[in-house]
PDB file of N, CA and C in Angstrom:
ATOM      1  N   UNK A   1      -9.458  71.281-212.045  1.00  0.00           N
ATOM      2  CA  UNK A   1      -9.110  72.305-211.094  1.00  0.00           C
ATOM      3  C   UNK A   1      -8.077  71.815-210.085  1.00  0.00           C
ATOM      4  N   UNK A   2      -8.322  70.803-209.791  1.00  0.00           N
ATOM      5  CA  UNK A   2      -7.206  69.834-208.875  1.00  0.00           C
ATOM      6  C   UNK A   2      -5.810  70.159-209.265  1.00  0.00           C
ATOM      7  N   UNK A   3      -5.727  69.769-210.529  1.00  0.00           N
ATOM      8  CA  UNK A   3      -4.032  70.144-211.328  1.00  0.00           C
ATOM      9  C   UNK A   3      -3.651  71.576-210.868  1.00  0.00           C
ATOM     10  N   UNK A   4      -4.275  72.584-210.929  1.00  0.00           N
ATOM     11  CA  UNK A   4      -3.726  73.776-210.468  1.00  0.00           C
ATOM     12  C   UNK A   4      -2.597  73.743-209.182  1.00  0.00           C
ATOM     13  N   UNK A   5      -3.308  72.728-208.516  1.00  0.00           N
ATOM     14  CA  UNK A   5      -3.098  72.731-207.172  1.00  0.00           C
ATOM     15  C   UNK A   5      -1.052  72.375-207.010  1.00  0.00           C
ATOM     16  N   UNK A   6      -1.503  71.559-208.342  1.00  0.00           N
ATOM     17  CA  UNK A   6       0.269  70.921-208.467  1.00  0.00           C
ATOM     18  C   UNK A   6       0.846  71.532-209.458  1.00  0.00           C
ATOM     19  N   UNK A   7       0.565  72.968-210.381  1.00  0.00           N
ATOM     20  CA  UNK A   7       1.080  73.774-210.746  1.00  0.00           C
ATOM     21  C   UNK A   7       1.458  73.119-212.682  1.00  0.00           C
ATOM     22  N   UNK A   8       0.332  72.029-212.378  1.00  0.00           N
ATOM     23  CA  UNK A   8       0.286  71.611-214.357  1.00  0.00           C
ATOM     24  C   UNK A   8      -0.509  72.509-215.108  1.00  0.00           C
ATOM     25  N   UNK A   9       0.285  72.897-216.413  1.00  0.00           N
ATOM     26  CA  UNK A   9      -0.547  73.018-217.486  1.00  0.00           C
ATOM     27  C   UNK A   9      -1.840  72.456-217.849  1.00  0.00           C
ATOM     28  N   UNK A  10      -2.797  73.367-217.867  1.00  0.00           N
ATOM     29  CA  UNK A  10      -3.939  72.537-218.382  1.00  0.00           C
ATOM     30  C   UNK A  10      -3.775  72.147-219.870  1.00  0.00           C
ATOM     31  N   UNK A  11      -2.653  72.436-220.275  1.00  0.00           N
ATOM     32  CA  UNK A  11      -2.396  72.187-222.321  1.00  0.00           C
ATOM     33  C   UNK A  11      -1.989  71.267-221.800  1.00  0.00           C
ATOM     34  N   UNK A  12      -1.175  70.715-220.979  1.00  0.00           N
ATOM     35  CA  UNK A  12      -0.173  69.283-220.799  1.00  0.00           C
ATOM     36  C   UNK A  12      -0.954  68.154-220.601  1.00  0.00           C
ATOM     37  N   UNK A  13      -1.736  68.448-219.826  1.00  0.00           N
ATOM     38  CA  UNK A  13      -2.903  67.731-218.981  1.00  0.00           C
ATOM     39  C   UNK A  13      -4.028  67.670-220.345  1.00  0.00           C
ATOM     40  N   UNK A  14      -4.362  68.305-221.173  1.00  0.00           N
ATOM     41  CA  UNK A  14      -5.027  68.245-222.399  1.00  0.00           C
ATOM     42  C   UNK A  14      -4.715  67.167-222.999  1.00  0.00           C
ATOM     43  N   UNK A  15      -3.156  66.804-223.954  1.00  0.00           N
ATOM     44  CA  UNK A  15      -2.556  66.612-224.460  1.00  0.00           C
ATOM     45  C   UNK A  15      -2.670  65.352-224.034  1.00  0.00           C
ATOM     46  N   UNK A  16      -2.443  64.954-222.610  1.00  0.00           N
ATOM     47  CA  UNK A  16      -2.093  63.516-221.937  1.00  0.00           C
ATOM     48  C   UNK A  16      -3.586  63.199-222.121  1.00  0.00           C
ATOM     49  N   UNK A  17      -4.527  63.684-221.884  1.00  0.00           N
ATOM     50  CA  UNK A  17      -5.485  63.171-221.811  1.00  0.00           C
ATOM     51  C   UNK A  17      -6.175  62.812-223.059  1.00  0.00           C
ATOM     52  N   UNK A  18      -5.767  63.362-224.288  1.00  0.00           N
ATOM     53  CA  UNK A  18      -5.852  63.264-225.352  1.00  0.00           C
ATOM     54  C   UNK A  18      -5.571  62.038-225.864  1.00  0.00           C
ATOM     55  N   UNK A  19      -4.028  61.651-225.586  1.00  0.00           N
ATOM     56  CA  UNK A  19      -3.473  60.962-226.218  1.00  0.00           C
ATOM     57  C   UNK A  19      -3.901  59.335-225.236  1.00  0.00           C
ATOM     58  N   UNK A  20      -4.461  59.459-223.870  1.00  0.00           N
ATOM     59  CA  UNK A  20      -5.033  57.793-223.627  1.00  0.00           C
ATOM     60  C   UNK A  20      -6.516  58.077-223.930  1.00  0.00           C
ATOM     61  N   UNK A  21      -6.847  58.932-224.741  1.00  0.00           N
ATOM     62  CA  UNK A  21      -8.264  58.569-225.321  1.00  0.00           C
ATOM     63  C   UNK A  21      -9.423  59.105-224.307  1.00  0.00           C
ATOM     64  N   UNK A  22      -9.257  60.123-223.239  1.00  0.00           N
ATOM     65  CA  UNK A  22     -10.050  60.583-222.160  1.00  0.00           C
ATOM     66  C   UNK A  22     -10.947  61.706-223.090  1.00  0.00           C
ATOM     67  N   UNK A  23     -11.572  62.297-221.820  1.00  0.00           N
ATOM     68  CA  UNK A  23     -12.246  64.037-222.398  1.00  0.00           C
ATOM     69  C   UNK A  23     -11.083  65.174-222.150  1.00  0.00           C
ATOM     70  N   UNK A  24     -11.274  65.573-223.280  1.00  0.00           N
ATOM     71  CA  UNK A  24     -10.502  66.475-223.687  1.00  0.00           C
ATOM     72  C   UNK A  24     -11.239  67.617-222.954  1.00  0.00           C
ATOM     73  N   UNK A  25      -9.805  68.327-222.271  1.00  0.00           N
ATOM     74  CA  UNK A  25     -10.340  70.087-221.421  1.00  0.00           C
ATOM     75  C   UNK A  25     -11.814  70.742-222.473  1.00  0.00           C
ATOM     76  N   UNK A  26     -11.521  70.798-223.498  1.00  0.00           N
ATOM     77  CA  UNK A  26     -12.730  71.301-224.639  1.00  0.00           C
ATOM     78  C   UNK A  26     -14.139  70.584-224.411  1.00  0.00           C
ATOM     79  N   UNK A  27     -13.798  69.218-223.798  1.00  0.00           N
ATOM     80  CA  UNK A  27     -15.342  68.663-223.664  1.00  0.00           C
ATOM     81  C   UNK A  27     -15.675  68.625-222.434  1.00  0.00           C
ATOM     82  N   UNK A  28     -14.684  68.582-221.368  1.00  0.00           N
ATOM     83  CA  UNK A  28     -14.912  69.103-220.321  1.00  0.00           C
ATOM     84  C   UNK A  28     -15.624  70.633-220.075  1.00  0.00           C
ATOM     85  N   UNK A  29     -15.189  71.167-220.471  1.00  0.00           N
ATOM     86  CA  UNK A  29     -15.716  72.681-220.647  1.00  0.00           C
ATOM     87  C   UNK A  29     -17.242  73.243-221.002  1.00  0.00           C
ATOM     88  N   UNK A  30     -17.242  71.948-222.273  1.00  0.00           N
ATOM     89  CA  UNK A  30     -18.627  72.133-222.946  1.00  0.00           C
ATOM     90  C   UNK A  30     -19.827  71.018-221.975  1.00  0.00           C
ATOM     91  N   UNK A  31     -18.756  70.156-221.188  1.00  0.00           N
ATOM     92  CA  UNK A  31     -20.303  69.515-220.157  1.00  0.00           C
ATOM     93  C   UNK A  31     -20.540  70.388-218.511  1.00  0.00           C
ATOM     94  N   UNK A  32     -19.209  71.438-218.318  1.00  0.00           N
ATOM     95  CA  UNK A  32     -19.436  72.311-217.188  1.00  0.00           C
ATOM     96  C   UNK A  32     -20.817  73.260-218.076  1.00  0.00           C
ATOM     97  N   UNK A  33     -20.465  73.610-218.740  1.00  0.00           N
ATOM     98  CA  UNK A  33     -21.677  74.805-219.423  1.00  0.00           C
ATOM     99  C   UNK A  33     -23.035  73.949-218.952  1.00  0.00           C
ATOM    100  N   UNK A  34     -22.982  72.783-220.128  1.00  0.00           N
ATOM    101  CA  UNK A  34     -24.321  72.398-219.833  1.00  0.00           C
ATOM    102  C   UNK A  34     -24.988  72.345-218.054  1.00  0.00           C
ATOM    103  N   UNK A  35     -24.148  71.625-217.673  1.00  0.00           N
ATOM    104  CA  UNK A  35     -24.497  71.692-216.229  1.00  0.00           C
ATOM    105  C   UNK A  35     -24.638  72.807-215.464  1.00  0.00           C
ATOM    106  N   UNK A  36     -23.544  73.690-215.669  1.00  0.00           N
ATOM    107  CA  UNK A  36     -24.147  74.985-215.303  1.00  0.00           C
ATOM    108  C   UNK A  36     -25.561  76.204-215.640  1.00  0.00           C
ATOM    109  N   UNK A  37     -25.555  75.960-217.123  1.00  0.00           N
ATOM    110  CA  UNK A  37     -26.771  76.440-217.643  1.00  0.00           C
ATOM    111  C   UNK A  37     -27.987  75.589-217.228  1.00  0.00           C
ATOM    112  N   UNK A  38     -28.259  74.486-217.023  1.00  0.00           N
ATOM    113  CA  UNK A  38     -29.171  74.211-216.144  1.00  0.00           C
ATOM    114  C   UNK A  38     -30.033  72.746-217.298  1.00  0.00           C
ATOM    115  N   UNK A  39     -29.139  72.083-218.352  1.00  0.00           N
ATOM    116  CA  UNK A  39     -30.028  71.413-219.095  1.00  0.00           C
ATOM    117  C   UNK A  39     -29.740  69.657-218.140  1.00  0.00           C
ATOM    118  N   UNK A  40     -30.237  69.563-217.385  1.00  0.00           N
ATOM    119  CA  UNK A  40     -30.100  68.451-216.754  1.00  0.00           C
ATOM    120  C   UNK A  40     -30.148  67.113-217.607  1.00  0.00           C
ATOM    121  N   UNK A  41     -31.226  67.140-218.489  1.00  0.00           N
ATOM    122  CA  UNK A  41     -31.756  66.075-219.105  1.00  0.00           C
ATOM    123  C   UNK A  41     -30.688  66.112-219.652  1.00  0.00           C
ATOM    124  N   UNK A  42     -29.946  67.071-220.312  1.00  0.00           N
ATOM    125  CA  UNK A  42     -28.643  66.680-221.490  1.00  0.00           C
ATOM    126  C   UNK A  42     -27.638  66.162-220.821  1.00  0.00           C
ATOM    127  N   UNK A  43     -27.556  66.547-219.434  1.00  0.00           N
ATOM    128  CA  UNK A  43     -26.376  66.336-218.580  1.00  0.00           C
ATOM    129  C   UNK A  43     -26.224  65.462-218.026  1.00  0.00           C
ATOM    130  N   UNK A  44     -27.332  64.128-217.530  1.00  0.00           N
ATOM    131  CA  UNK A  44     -27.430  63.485-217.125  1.00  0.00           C
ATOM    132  C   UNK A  44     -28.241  62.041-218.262  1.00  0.00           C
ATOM    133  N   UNK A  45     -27.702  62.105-219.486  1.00  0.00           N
ATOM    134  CA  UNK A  45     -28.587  61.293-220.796  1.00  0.00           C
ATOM    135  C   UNK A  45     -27.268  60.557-220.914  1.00  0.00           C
ATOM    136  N   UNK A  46     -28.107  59.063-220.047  1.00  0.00           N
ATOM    137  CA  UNK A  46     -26.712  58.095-220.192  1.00  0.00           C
ATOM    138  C   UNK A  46     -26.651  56.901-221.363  1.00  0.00           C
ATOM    139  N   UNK A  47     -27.777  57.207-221.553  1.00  0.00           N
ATOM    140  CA  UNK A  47     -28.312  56.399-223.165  1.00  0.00           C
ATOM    141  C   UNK A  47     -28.796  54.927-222.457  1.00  0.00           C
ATOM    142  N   UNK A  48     -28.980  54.723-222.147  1.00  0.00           N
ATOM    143  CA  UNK A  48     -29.194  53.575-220.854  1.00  0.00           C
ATOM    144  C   UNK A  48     -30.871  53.207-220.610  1.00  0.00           C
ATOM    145  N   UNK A  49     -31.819  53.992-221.397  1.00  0.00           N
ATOM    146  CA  UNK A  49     -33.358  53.595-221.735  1.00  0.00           C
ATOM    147  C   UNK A  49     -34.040  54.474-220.530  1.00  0.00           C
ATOM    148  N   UNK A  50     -33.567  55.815-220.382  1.00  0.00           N
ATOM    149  CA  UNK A  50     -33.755  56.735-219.672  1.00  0.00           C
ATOM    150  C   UNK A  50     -34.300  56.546-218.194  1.00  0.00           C
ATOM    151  N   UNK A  51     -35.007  57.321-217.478  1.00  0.00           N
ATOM    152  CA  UNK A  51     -35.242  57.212-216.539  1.00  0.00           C
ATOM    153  C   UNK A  51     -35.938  56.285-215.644  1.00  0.00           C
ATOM    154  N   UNK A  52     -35.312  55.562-214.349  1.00  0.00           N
ATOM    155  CA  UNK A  52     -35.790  54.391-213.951  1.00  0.00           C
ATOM    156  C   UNK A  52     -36.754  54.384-212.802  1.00  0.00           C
ATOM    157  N   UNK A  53     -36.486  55.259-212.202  1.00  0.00           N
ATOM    158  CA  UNK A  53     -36.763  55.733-210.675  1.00  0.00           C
ATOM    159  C   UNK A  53     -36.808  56.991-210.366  1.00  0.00           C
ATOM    160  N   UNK A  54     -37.583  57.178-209.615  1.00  0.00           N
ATOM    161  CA  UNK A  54     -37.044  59.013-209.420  1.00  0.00           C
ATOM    162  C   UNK A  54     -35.720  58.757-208.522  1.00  0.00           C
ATOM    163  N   UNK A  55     -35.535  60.176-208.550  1.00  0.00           N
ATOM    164  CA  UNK A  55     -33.707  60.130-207.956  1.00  0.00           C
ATOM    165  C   UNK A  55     -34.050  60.922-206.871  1.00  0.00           C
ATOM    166  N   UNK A  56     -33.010  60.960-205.949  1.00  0.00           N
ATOM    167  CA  UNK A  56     -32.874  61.724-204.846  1.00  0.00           C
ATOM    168  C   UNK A  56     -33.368  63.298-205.360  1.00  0.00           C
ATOM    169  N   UNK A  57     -32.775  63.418-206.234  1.00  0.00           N
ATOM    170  CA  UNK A  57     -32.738  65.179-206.688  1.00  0.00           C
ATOM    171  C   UNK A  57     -34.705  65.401-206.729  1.00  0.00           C
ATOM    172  N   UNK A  58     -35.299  64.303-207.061  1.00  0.00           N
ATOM    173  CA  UNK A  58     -36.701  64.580-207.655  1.00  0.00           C
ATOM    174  C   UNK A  58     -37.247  64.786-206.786  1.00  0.00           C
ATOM    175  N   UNK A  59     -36.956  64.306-205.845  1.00  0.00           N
ATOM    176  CA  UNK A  59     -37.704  64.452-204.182  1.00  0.00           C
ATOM    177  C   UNK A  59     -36.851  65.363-203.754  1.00  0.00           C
ATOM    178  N   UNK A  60     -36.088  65.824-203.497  1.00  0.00           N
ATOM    179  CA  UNK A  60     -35.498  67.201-202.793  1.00  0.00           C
ATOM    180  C   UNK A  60     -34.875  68.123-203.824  1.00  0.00           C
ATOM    181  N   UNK A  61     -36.081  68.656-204.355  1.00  0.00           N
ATOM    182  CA  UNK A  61     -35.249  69.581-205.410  1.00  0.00           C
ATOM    183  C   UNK A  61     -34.913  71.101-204.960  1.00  0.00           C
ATOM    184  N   UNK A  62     -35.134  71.141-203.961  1.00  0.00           N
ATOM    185  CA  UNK A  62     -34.884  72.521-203.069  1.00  0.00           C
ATOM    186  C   UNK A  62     -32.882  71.864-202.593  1.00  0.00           C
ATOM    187  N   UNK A  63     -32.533  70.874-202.630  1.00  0.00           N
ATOM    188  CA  UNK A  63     -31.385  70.825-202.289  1.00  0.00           C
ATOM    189  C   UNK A  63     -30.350  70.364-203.465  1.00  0.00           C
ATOM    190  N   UNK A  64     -31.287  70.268-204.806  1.00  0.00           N
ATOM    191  CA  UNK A  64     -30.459  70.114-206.046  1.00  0.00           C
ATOM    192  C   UNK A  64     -30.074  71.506-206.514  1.00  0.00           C
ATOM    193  N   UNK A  65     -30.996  72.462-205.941  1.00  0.00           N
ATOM    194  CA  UNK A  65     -31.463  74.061-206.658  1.00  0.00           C
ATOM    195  C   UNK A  65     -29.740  74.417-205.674  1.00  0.00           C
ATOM    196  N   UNK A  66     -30.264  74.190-204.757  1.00  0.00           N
ATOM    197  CA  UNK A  66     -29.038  74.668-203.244  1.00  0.00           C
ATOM    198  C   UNK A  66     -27.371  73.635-203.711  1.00  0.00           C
ATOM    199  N   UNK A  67     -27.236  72.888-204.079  1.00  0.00           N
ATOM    200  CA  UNK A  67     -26.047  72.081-204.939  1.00  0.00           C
ATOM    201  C   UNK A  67     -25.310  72.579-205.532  1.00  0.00           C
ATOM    202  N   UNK A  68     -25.963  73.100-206.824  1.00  0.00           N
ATOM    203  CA  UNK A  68     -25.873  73.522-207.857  1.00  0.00           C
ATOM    204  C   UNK A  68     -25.423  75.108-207.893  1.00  0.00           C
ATOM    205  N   UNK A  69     -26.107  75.810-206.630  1.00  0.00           N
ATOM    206  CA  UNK A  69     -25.578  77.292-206.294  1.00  0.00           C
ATOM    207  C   UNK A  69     -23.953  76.958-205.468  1.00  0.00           C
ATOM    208  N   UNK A  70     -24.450  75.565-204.708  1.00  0.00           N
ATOM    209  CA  UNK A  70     -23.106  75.634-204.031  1.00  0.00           C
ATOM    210  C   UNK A  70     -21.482  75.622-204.628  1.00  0.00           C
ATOM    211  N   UNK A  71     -22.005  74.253-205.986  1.00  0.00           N
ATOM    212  CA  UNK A  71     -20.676  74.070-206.721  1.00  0.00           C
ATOM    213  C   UNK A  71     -20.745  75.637-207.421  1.00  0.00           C
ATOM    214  N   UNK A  72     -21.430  76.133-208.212  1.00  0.00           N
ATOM    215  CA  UNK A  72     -21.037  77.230-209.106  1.00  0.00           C
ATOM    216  C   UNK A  72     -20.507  78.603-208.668  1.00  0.00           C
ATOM    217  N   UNK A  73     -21.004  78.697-206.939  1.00  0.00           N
ATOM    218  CA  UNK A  73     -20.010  79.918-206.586  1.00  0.00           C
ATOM    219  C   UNK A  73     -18.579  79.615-205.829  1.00  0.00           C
ATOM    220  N   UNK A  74     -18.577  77.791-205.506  1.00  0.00           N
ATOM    221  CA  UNK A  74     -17.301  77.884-205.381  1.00  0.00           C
ATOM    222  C   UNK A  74     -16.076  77.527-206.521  1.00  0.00           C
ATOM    223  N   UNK A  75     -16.513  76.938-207.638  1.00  0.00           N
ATOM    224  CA  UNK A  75     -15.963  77.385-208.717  1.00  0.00           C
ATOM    225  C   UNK A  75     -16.116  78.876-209.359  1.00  0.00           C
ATOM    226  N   UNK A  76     -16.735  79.543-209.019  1.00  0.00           N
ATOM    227  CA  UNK A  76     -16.341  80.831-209.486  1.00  0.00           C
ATOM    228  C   UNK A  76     -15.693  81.519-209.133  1.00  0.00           C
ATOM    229  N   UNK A  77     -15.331  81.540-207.922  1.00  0.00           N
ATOM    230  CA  UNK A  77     -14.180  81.872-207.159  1.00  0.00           C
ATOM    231  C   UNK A  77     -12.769  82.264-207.564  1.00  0.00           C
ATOM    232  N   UNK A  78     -12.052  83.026-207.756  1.00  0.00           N
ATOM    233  CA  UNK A  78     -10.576  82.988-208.326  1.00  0.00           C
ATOM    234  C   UNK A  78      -9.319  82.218-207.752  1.00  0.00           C
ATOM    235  N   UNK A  79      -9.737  81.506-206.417  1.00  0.00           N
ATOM    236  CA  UNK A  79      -8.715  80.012-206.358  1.00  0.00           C
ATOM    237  C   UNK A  79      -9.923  79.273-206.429  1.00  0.00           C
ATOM    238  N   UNK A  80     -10.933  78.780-206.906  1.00  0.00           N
ATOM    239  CA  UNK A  80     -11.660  77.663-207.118  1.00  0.00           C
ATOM    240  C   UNK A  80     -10.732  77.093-206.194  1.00  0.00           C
ATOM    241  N   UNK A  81     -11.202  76.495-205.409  1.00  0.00           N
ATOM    242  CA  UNK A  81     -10.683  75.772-204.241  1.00  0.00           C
ATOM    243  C   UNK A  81     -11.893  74.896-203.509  1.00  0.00           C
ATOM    244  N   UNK A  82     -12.410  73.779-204.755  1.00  0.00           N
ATOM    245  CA  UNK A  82     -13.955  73.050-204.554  1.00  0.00           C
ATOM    246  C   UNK A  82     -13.593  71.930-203.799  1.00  0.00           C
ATOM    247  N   UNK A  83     -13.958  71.690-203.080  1.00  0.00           N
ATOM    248  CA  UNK A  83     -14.134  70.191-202.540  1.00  0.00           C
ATOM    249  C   UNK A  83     -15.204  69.543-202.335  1.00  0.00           C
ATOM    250  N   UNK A  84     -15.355  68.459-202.815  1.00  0.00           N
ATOM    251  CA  UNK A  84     -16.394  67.586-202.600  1.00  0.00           C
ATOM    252  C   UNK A  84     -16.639  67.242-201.372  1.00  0.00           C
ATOM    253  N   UNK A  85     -16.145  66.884-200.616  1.00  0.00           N
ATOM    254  CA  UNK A  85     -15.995  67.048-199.156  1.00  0.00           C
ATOM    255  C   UNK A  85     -17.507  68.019-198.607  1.00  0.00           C
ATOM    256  N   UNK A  86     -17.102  69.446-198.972  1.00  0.00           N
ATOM    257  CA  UNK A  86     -17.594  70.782-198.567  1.00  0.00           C
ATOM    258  C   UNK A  86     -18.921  70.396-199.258  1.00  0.00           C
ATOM    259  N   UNK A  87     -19.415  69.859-200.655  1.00  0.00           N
ATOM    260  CA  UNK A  87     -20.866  69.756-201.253  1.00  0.00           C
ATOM    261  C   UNK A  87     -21.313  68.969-200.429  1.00  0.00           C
ATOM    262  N   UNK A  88     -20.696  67.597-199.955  1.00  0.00           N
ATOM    263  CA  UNK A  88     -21.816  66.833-199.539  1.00  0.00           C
ATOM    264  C   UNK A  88     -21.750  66.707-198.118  1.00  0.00           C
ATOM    265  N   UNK A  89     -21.311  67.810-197.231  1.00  0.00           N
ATOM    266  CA  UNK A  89     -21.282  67.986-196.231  1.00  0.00           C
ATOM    267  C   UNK A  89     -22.871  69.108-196.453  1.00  0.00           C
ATOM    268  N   UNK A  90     -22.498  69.751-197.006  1.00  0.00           N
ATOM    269  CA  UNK A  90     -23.757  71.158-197.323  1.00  0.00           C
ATOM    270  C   UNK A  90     -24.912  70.148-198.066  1.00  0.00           C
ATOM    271  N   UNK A  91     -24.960  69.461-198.615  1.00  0.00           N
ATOM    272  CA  UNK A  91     -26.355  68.659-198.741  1.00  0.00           C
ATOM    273  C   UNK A  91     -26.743  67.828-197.337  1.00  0.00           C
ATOM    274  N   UNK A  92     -25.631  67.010-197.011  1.00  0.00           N
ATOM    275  CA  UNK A  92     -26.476  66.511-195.919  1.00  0.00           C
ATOM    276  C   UNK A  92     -26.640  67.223-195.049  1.00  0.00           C
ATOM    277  N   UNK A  93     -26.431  68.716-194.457  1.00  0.00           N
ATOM    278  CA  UNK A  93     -27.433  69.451-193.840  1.00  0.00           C
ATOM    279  C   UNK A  93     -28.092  69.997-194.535  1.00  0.00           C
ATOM    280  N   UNK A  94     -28.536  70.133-195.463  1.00  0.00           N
ATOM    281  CA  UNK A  94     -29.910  69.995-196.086  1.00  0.00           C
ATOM    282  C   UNK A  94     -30.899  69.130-195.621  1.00  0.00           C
ATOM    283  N   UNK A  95     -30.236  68.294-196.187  1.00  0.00           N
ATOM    284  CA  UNK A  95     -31.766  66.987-196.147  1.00  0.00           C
ATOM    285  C   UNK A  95     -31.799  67.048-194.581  1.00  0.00           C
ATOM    286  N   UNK A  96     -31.125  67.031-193.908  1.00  0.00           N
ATOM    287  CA  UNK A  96     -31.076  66.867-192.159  1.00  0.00           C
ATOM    288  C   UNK A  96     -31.947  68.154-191.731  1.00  0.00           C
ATOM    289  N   UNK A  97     -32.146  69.119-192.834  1.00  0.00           N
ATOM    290  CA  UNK A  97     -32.682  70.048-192.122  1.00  0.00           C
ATOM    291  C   UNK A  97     -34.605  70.278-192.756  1.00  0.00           C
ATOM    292  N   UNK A  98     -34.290  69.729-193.881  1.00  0.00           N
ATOM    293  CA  UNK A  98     -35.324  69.026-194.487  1.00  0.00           C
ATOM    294  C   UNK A  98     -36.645  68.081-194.240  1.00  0.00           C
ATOM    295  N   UNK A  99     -35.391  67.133-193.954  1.00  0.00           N
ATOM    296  CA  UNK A  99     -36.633  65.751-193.323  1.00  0.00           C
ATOM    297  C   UNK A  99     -36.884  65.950-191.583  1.00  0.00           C
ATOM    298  N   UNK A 100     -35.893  66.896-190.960  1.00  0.00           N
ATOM    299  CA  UNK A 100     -36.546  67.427-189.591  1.00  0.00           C
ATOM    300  C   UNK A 100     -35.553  65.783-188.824  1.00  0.00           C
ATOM    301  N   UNK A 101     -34.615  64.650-189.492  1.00  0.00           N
ATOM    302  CA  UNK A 101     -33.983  63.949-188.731  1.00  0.00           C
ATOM    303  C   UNK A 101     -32.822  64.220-187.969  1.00  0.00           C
ATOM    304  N   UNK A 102     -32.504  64.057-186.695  1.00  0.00           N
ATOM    305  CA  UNK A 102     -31.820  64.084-185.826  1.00  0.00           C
ATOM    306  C   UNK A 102     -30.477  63.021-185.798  1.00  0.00           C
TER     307      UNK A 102
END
């Protein structure tokens, strides 16, 4: 979504990314779905002898639920205009509003 910003082809940007061996826009696409449709376990299976610890998300899953609404309506947006910045500003008032810390 970034590239928009500088007015590239996402075929060009395909192509380049293709050719040093990256994810291709097509698999990009197919791991936004997953993540968006909600299969975490698929989305997060790093082959790595699975789960070690619980994660932040396991203990505040009222602010993974709230994340997850945040990225998907600001990518849905017609300038998608996401910043990471803006998510983890909106989680940490979460948890700040959460754990009741000052």
């Amino acid at each position: 979504m970034s590239l928009r910003f500088f007015n590239i082809k996402w075929e060009d940007i395909d192509e380049f990314l293709k050719n040093i061996g990256f994810m291709t826009a097509q698999t990009s696409h197919k791991w936004a779905t997953v993540f968006v449709k909600g299969d975490y376990e698929e989305f997060s299976n790093d082959l790595r002898g699975g789960k070690q610890t619980d994660s932040f998300y396991d203990m505040f899953s009222d602010i993974e639920a709230d994340a997850k609404a945040f990225v998907f309506q600001a990518c849905s947006r017609k300038a998608a205009d996401f910043k990471t910045i803006d998510l983890a500003q909106s989680i940490d008032e979460k948890y700040y509003e959460l754990t009741r810390i000052e």
